[in-house]
Protein backbone atom coordinates (compact mmCIF):
# COMPACT_ATOMS: atom_id res chain seq x y z
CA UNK A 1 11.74 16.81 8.29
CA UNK A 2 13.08 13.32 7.58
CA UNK A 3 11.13 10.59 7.67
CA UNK A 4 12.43 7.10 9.85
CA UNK A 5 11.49 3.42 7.97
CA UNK A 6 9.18 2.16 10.78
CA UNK A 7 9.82 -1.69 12.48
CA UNK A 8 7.58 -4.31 11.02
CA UNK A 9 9.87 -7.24 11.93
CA UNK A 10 6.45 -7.96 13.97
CA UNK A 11 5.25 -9.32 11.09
CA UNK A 12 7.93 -12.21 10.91
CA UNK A 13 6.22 -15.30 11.24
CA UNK A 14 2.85 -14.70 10.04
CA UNK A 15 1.19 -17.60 7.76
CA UNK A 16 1.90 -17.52 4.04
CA UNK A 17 4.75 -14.53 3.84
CA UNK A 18 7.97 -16.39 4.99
CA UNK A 19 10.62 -14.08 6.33
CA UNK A 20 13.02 -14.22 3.90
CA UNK A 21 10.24 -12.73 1.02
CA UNK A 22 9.39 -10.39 4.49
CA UNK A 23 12.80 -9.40 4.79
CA UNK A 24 13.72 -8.11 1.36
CA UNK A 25 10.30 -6.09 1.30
CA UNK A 26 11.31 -4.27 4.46
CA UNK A 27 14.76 -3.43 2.79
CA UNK A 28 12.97 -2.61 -0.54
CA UNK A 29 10.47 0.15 1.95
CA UNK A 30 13.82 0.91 3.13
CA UNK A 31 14.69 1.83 -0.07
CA UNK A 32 12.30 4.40 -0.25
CA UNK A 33 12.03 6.09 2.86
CA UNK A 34 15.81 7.05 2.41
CA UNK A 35 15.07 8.15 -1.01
CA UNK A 36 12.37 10.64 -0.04
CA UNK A 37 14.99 11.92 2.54
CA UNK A 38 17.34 12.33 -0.38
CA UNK A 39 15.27 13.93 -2.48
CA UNK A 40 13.65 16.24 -0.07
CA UNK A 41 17.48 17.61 0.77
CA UNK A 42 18.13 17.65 -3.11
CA UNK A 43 14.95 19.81 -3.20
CA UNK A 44 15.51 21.93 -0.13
CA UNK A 45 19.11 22.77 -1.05
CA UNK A 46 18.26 23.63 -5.18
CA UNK A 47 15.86 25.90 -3.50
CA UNK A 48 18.30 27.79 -0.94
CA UNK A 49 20.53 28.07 -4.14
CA UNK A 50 17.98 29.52 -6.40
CA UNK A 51 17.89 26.44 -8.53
CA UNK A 52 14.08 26.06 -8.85
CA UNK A 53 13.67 27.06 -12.47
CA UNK A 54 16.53 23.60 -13.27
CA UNK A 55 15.68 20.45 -15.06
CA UNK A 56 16.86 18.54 -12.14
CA UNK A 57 14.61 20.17 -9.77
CA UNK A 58 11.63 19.82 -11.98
CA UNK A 59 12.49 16.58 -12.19
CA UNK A 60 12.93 15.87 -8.75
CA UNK A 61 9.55 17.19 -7.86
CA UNK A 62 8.05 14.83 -10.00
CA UNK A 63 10.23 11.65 -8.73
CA UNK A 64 9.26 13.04 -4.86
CA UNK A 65 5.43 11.19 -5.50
CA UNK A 66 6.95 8.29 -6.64
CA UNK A 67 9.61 7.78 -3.27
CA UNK A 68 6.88 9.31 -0.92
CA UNK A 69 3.79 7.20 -1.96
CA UNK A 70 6.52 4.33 -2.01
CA UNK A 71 6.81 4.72 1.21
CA UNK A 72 3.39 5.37 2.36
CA UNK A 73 2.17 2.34 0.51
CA UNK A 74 4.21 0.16 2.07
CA UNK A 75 3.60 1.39 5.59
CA UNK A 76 -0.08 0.80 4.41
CA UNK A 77 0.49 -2.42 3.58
CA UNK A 78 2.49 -3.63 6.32
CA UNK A 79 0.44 -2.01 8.74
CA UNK A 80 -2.64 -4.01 7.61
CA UNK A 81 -0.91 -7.38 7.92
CA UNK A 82 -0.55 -9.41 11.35
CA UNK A 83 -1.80 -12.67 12.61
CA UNK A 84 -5.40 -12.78 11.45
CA UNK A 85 -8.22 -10.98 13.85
CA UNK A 86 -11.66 -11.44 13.56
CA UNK A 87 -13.34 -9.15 11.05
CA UNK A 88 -16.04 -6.25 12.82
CA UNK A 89 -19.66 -6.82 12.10
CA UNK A 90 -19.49 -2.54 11.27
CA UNK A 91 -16.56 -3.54 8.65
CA UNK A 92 -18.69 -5.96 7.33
CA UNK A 93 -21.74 -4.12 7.64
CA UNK A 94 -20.02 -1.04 5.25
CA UNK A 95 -18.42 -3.52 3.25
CA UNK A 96 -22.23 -5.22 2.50
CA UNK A 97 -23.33 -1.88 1.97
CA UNK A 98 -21.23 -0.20 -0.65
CA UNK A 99 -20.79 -3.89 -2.58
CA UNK A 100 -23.88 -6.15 -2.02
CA UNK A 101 -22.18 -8.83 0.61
CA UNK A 102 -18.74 -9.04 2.37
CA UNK A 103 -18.47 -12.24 -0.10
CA UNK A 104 -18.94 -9.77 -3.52
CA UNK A 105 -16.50 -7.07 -1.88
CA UNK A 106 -13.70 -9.78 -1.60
CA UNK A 107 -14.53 -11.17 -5.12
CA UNK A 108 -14.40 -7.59 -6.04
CA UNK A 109 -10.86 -6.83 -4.40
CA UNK A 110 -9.16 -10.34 -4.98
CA UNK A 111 -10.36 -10.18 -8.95
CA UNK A 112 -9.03 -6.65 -8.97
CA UNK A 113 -5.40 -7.52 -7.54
CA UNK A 114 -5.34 -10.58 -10.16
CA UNK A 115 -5.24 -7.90 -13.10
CA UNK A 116 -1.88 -8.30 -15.20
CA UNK A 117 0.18 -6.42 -14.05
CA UNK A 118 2.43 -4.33 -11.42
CA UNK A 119 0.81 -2.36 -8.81
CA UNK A 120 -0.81 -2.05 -5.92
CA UNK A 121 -4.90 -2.85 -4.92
CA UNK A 122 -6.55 -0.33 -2.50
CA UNK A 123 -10.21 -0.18 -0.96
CA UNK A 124 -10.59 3.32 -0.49
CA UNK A 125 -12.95 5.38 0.90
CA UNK A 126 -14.61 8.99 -0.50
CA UNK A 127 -14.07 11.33 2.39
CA UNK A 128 -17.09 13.09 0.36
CA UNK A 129 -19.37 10.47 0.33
CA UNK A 130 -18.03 7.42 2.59
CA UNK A 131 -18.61 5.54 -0.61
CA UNK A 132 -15.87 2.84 -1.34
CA UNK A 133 -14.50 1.57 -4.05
CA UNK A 134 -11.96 -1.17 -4.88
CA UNK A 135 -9.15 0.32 -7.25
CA UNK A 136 -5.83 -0.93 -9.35
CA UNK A 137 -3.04 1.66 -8.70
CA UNK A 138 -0.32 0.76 -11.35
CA UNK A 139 1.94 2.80 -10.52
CA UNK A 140 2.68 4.28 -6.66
CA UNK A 141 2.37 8.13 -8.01
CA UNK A 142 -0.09 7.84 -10.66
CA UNK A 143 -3.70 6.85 -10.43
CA UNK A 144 -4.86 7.38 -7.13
CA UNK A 145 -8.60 9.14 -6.28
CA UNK A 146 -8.20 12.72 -4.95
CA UNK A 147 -10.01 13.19 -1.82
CA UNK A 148 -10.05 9.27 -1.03
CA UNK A 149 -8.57 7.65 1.97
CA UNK A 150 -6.74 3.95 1.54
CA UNK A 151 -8.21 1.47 3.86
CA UNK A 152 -6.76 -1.44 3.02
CA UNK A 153 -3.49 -1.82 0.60
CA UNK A 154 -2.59 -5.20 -1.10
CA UNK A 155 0.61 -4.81 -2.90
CA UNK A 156 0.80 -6.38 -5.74
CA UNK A 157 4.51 -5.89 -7.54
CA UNK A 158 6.21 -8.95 -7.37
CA UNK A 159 8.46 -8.36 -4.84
CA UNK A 160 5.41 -8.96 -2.88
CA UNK A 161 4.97 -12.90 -4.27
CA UNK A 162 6.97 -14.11 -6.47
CA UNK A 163 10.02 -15.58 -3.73
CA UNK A 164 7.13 -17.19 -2.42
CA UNK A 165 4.74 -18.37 -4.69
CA UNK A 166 6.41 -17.39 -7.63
CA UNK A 167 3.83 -16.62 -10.82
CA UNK A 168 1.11 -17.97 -8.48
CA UNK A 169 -0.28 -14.68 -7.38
CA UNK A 170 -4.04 -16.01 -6.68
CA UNK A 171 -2.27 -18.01 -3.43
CA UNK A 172 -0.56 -15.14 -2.46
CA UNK A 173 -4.01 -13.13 -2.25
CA UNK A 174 -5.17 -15.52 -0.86
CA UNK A 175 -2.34 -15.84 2.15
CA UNK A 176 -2.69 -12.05 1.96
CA UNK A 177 -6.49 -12.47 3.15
CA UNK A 178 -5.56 -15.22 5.81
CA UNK A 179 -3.48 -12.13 7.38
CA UNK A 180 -5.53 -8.51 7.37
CA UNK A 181 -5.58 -7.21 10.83
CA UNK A 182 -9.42 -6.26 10.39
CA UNK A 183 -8.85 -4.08 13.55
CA UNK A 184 -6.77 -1.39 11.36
CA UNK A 185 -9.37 -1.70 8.94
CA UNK A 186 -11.94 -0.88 11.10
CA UNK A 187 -10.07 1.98 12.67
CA UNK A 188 -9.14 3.48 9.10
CA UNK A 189 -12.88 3.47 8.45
CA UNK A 190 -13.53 5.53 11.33
């Protein structure tokens, strides 16, 4: 069951994200795609030896949310970036719905991923409901809403910015914005 870091060298080129800052954050996803390999072997063969009462594997069950969501996050995030498409009426529609305009959602989302601090900012949506919410995720295994599906993923670590635009993280939201594929948006809605 390993998982394979997917290609976003797509993504080379867009506005605002030059490739070199693009290029370290696919090796950084890199990072963690062979790490959840690693530790689902660690875990798979402290099981076959009758190790599951260990330290290390209690530990390693624990650091497993932290490479897995890693990943995930990142494929997210990369996945809702390309050269920018028009936005759907229906995503503006929901949006308008669950936040009063399109215009209050994005004040909601870019004042949310200008918090101090490391993390990540995610729209989700309550599978329950269909309500959605704009949330800070500080850290990639702790904090998220059980039962919610991400449907759009701003990172916000500064891997993300800082080669960039350095301590200026407002223009990197703002490039950010120039660049969601409203398309995947709309799909992850559905």
């Amino acid at each position: 069951m390993a998982y394979k870091a997917r290609d976003y060298s797509y993504l080379i080129g867009i506005d605002g994200l030059s490739e070199t800052l693009l290029k370290n954050h696919f090796t950084l996803y890199q990072g963690y795609v062979t790490n959840t390999n690693k530790v689902i072997d660690s875990l798979t063969a402290m099981l076959k030896e009758g190790k599951t009462t260990s330290p290390e594997y209690a530990e390693l069950k624990r650091r497993f949310g932290w490479e897995f969501n890693g990943m995930r996050l990142h494929e997210f995030y990369f996945e809702n970036l390309i050269c920018p498409t028009p936005r759907p009426d229906a995503v503006t529609k929901k949006l308008a719905d669950a936040f009063g305009s399109y215009e209050d959602w994005g004040e909601d989302f870019k004042a949310t991923g200008a918090i101090r601090g490391i993390g990540w900012v995610i729209l989700y949506r309550d599978d329950a409901t269909r309500n959605l919410c704009n949330l800070w995720v500080n850290e990639h295994d702790v904090g998220h809403l059980a039962g919610c599906s991400p449907i759009l993923v701003m990172d916000v670590f500064e891997h993300a910015f800082i080669t960039d635009y350095g301590l200026k993280r407002a223009d990197y939201i703002s490039a950010f914005f120039e660049n969601i594929d409203w398309n995947r948006v709309a799909r992850r809605l559905e």
